[in-house]
Protein backbone atom coordinates (compact mmCIF):
# COMPACT_ATOMS: atom_id res chain seq x y z
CA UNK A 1 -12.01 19.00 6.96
CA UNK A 2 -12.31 15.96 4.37
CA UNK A 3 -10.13 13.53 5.39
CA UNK A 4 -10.77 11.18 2.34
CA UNK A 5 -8.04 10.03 -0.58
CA UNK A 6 -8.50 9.52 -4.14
CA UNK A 7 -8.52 5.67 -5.60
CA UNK A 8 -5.09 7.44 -7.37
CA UNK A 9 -3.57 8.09 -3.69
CA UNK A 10 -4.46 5.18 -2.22
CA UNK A 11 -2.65 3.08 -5.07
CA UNK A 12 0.19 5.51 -4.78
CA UNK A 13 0.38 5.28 -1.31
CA UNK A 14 0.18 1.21 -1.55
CA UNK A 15 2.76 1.86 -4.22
CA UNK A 16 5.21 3.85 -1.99
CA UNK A 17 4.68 1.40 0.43
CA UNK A 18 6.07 -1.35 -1.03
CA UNK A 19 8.71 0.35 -2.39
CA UNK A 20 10.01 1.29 1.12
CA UNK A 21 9.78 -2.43 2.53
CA UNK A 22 12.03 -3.53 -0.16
CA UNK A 23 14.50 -0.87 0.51
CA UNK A 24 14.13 -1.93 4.02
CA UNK A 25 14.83 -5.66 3.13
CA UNK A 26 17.73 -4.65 0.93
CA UNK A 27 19.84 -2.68 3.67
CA UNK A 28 18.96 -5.47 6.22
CA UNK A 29 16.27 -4.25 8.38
CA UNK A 30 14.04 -6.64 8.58
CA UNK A 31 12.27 -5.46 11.02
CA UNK A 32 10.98 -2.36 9.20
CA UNK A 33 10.33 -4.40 5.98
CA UNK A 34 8.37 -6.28 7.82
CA UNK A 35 6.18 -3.84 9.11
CA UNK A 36 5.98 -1.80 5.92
CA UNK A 37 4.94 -5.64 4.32
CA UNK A 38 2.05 -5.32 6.59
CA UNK A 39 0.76 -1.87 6.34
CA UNK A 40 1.42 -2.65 2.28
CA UNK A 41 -0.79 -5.37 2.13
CA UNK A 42 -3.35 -3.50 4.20
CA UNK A 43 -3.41 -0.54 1.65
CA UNK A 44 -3.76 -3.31 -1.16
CA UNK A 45 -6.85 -4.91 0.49
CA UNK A 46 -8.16 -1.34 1.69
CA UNK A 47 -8.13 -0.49 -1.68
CA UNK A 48 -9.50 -3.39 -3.42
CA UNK A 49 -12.16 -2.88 -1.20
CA UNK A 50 -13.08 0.24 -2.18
CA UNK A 51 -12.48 0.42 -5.68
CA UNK A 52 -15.21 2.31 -7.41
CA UNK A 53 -14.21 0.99 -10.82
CA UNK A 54 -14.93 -2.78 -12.12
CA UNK A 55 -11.71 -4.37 -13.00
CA UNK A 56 -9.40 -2.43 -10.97
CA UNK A 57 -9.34 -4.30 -7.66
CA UNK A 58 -5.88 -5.10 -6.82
CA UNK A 59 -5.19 -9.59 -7.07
């Protein structure tokens, strides 16, 4: 079983991600956003890392 994501998930999923912490934020749990901050970030630098294509690491 291949457990390994596209470059296009992995942005999606950093995407997503972010998305959710600011809903979080914006009905008051900060709590959550903060967490969902954290795992956003560390999707961001994941992919950044990983990037096969020049130019398209995330700043």
């Amino acid at each position: 079983m291949d457990l390994r994501i596209s470059e296009a998930e992995a942005r999606e999923y950093a995407a997503m991600t972010w998305a959710l912490a600011a809903r979080a934020e914006a009905a008051g749990n900060i709590k959550l956003a903060k967490e969902l901050v954290e795992r956003a970030r560390k999707a961001d630098e994941l992919w950044a890392r990983y990037a096969t294509t020049p130019g398209q690491e995330v700043n």
